[in-house]
Protein backbone atom coordinates (compact mmCIF):
# COMPACT_ATOMS: atom_id res chain seq x y z
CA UNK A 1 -5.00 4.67 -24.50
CA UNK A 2 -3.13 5.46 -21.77
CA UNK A 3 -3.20 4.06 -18.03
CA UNK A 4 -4.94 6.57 -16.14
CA UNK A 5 -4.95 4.91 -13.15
CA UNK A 6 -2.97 5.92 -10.01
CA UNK A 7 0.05 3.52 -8.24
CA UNK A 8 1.09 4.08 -4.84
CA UNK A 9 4.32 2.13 -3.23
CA UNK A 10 3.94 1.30 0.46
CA UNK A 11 4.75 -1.37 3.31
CA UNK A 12 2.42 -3.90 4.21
CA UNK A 13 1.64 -3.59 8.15
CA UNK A 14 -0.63 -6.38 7.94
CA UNK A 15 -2.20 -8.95 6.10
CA UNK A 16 -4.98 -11.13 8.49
CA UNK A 17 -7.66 -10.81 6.79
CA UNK A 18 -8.47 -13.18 3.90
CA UNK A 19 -6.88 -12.17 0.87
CA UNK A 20 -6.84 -8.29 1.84
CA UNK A 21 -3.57 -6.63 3.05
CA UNK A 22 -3.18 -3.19 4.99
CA UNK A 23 -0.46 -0.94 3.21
CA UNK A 24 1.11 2.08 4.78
CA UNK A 25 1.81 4.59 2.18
CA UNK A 26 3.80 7.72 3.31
CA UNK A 27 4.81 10.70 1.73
CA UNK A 28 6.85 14.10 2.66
CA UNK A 29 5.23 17.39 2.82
CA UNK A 30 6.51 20.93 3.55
CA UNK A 31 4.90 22.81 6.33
CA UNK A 32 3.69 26.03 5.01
CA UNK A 33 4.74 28.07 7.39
CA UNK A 34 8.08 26.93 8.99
CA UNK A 35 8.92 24.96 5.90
CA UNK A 36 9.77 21.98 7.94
CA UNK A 37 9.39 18.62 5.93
CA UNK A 38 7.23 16.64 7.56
CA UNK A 39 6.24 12.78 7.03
CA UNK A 40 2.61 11.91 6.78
CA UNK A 41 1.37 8.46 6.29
CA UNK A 42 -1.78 6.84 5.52
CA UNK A 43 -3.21 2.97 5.01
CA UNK A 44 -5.19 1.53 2.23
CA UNK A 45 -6.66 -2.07 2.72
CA UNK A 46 -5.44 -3.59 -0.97
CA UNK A 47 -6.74 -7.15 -2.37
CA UNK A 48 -4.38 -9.74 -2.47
CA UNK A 49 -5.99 -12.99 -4.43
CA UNK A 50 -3.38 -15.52 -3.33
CA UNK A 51 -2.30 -14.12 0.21
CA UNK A 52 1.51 -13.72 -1.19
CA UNK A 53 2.12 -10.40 0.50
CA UNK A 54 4.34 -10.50 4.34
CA UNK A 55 4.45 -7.97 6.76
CA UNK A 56 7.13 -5.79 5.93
CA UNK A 57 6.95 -6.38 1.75
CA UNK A 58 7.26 -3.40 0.20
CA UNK A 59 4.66 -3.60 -2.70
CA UNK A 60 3.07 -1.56 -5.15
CA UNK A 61 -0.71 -1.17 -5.25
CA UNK A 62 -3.04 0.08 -7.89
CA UNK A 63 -6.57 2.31 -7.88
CA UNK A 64 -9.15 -0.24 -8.99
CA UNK A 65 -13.10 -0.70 -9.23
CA UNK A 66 -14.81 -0.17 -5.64
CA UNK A 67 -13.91 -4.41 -4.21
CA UNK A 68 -15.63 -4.20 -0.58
CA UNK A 69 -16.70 -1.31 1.67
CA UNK A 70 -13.20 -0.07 2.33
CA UNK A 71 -10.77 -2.06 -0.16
CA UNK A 72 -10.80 0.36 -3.86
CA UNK A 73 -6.67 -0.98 -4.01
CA UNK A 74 -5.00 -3.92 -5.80
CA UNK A 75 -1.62 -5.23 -5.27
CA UNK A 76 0.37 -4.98 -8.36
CA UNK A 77 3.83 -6.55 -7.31
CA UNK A 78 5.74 -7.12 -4.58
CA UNK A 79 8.66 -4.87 -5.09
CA UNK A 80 10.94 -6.02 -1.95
CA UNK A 81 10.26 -9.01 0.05
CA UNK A 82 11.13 -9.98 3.46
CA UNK A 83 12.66 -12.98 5.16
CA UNK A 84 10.99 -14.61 7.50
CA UNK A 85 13.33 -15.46 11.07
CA UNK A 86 11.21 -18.36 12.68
């Protein structure tokens, strides 16, 4: 059978909670009206189970089973990764 379930790519704004990062997912929409394109964004809290993930990874999260009140996201892969200057 075929995956059904959806995969969103985003950047991860923040990760201090314990094992739960905050991804910012945005997309581009047309105004319906002017037809200006327009960039919306919106965060999903995703699990992370060994607290890989950096602020500024680009990852890719999947839909999963309901985890907490808020966190329905997985993180599948870390697609880009980003040094850290300290």
């Amino acid at each position: 059978m075929r995956e059904r379930r959806k995969r969103l790519i985003g950047r991860v704004v923040s990760n201090k909670m314990d094992k739960t990062v905050v991804v910012k997912v945005e997309r581009l929409q047309r105004h319906r009206l002017y037809k200006k394109v327009m960039r919306r964004s919106k965060k999903y809290k995703a699990h992370d189970e060994h607290n890989t993930c950096k602020v500024g990874d680009l990852v890719r999260i999947v839909e999963s089973r309901p985890l907490s009140r808020e966190k329905r996201w997985v993180v599948e892969e870390i697609l880009e990764s980003v040094e850290e200057t300290s």
